[in-house]
Protein backbone atom coordinates (compact mmCIF):
# COMPACT_ATOMS: atom_id res chain seq x y z
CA UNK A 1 1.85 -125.41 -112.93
CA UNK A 2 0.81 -122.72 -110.16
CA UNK A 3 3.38 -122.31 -107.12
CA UNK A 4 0.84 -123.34 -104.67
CA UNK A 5 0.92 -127.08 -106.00
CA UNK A 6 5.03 -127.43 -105.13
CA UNK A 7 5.62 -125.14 -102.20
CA UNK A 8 6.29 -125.98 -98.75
CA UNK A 9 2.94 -125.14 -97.05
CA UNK A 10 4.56 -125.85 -93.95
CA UNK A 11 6.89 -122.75 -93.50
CA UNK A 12 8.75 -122.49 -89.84
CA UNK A 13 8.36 -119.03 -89.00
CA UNK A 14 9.35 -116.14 -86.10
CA UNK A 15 8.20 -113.34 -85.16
CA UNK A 16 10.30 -109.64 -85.13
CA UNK A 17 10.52 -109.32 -81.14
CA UNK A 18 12.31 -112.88 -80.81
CA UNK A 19 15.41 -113.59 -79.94
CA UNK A 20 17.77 -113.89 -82.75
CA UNK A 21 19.19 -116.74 -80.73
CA UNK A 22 16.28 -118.54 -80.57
CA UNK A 23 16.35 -117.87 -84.66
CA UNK A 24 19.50 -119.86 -85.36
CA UNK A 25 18.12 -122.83 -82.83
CA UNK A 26 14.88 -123.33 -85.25
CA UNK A 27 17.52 -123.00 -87.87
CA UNK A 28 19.55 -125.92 -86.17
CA UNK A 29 16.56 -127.85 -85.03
CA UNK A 30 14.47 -128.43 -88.54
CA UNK A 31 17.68 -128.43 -90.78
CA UNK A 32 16.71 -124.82 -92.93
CA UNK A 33 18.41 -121.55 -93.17
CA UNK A 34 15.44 -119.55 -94.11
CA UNK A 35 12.84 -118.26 -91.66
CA UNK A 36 9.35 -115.95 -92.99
CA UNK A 37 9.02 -113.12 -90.31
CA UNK A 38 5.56 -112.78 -89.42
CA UNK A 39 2.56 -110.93 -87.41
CA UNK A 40 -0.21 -112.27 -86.66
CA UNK A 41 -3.81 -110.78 -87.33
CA UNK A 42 -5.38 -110.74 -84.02
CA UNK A 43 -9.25 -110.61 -85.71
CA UNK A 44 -8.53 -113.64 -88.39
CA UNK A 45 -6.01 -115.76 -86.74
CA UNK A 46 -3.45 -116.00 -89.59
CA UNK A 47 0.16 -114.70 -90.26
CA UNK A 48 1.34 -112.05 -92.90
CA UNK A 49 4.93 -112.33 -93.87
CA UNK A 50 6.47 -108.92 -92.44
CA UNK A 51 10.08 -110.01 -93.37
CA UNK A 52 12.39 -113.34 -93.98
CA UNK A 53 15.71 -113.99 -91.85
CA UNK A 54 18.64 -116.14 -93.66
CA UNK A 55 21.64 -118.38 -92.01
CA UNK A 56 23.59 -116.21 -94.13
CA UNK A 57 21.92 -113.00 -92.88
CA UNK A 58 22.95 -114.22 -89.42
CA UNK A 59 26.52 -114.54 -90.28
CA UNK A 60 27.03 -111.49 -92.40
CA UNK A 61 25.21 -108.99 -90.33
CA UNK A 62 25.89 -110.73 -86.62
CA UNK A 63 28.76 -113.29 -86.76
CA UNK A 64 31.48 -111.13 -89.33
CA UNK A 65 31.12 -108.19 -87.61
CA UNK A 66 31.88 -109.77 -84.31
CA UNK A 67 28.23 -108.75 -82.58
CA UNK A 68 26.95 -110.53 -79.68
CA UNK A 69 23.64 -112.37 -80.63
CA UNK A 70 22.03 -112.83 -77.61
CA UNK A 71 21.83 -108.82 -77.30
CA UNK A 72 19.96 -108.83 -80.71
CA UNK A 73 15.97 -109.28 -82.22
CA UNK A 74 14.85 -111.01 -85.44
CA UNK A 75 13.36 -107.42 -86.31
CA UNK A 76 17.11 -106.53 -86.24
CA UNK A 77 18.14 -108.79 -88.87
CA UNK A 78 15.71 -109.37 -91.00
CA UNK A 79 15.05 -108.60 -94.23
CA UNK A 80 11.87 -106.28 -94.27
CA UNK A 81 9.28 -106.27 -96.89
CA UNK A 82 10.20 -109.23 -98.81
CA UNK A 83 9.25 -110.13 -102.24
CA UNK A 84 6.28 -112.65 -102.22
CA UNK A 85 3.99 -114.68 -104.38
CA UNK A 86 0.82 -115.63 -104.71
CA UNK A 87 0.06 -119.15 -104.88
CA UNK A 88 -1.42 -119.08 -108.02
CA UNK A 89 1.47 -117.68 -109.90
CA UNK A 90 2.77 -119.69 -112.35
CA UNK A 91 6.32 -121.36 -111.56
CA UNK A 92 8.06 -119.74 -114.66
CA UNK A 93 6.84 -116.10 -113.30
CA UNK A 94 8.01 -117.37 -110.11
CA UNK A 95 11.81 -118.43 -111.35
CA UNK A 96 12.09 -115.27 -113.24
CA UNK A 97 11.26 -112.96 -110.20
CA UNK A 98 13.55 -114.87 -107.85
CA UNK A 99 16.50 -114.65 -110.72
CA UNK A 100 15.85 -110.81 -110.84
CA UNK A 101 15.98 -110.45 -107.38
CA UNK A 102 18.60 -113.00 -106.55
CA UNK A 103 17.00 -115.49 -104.09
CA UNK A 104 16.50 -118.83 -103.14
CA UNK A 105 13.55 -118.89 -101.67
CA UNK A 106 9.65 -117.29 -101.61
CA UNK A 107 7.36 -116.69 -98.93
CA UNK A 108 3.88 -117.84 -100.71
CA UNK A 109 0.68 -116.04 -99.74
CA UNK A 110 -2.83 -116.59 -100.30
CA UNK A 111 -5.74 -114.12 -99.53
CA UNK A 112 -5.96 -111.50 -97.90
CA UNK A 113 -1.53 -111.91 -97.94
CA UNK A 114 -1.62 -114.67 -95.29
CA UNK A 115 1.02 -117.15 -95.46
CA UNK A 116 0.37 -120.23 -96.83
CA UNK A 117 3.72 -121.94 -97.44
CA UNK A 118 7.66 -121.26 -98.86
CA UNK A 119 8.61 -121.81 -102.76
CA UNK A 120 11.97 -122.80 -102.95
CA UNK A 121 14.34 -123.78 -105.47
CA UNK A 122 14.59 -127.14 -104.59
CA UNK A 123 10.77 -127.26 -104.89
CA UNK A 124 10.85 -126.58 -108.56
CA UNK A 125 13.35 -128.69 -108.99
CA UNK A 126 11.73 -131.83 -107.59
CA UNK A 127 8.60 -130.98 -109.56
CA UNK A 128 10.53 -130.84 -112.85
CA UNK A 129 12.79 -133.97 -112.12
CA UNK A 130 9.21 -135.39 -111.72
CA UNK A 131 8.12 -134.40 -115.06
CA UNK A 132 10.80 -135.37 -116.74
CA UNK A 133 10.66 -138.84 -115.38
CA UNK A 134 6.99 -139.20 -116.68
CA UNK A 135 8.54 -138.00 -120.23
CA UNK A 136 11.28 -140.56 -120.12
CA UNK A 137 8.76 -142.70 -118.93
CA UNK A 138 6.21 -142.09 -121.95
CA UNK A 139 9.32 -142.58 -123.94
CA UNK A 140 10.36 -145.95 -122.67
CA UNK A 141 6.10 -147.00 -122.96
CA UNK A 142 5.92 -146.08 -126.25
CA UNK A 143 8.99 -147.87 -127.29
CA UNK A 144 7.77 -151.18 -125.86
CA UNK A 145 4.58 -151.10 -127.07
CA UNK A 146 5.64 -150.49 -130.49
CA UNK A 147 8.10 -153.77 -129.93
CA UNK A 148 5.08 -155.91 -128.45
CA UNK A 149 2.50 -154.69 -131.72
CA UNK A 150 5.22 -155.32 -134.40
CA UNK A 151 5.18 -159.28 -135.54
């Protein structure tokens, strides 16, 4: 299964001049802690991830060391040059670069690097609680039929 079939293809995203504030509110508003840092390609009209910004980036680099956020940019924060993946990676590759790494979460690109959507954890795990369903389910199937066709 390729990345591009579970991800989030609707990733909430900022840009490095905005205000860090304005960050945490998106953070607030849609429920997340993880925003993709983009810039936008003024020819095509789409968004390259540039970097990714984290609740927890917010409170170890802002919050603990007792900085005023309003004074402060995404571009500030963030984490620059993130790790990405192409939507047609395969999950496994996916799971084992996020491992070595140590992250949650993925900004997905397509061609050309645009961004086409977020790969998180949570993501595979709804897609393999999924299969495994349809396994117990073939299970459970198989069982009754062999009940029903035995006299």
């Amino acid at each position: 299964m390729d990345i591009g079939k579970i991800c989030n293809r609707n990733a909430v995203t900022v840009r490095e001049l905005d205000e860090l504030t304005r960050a945490a509110q998106l953070m607030r508003e849609k429920h997340i802690g993880y925003l993709v840092v983009v810039k936008p390609d003024l020819v095509d009209g789409t968004v390259r991830p540039v970097g990714v910004i984290t609740d927890r980036d917010i409170v170890v680099a802002v919050v603990a060391k007792e900085t005023d956020p309003r004074t402060l940019k995404v571009g500030e924060v963030m984490t620059r040059q993130p790790a990405v993946v192409d939507e047609g990676t395969p999950v496994a590759t996916a799971l084992q670069l996020m491992r070595r790494i140590g992250v949650r979460r993925l900004p997905v690109i397509g061609r050309m690097g645009m961004l086409v959507g977020v790969l998180s954890l949570d993501d595979v795990l709804d897609a393999i609680s999924g299969e495994l369903l349809d396994i117990a389910g073939s299970i459970r199937h198989e069982i009754r039929m062999e009940d029903a066709l035995r006299p």
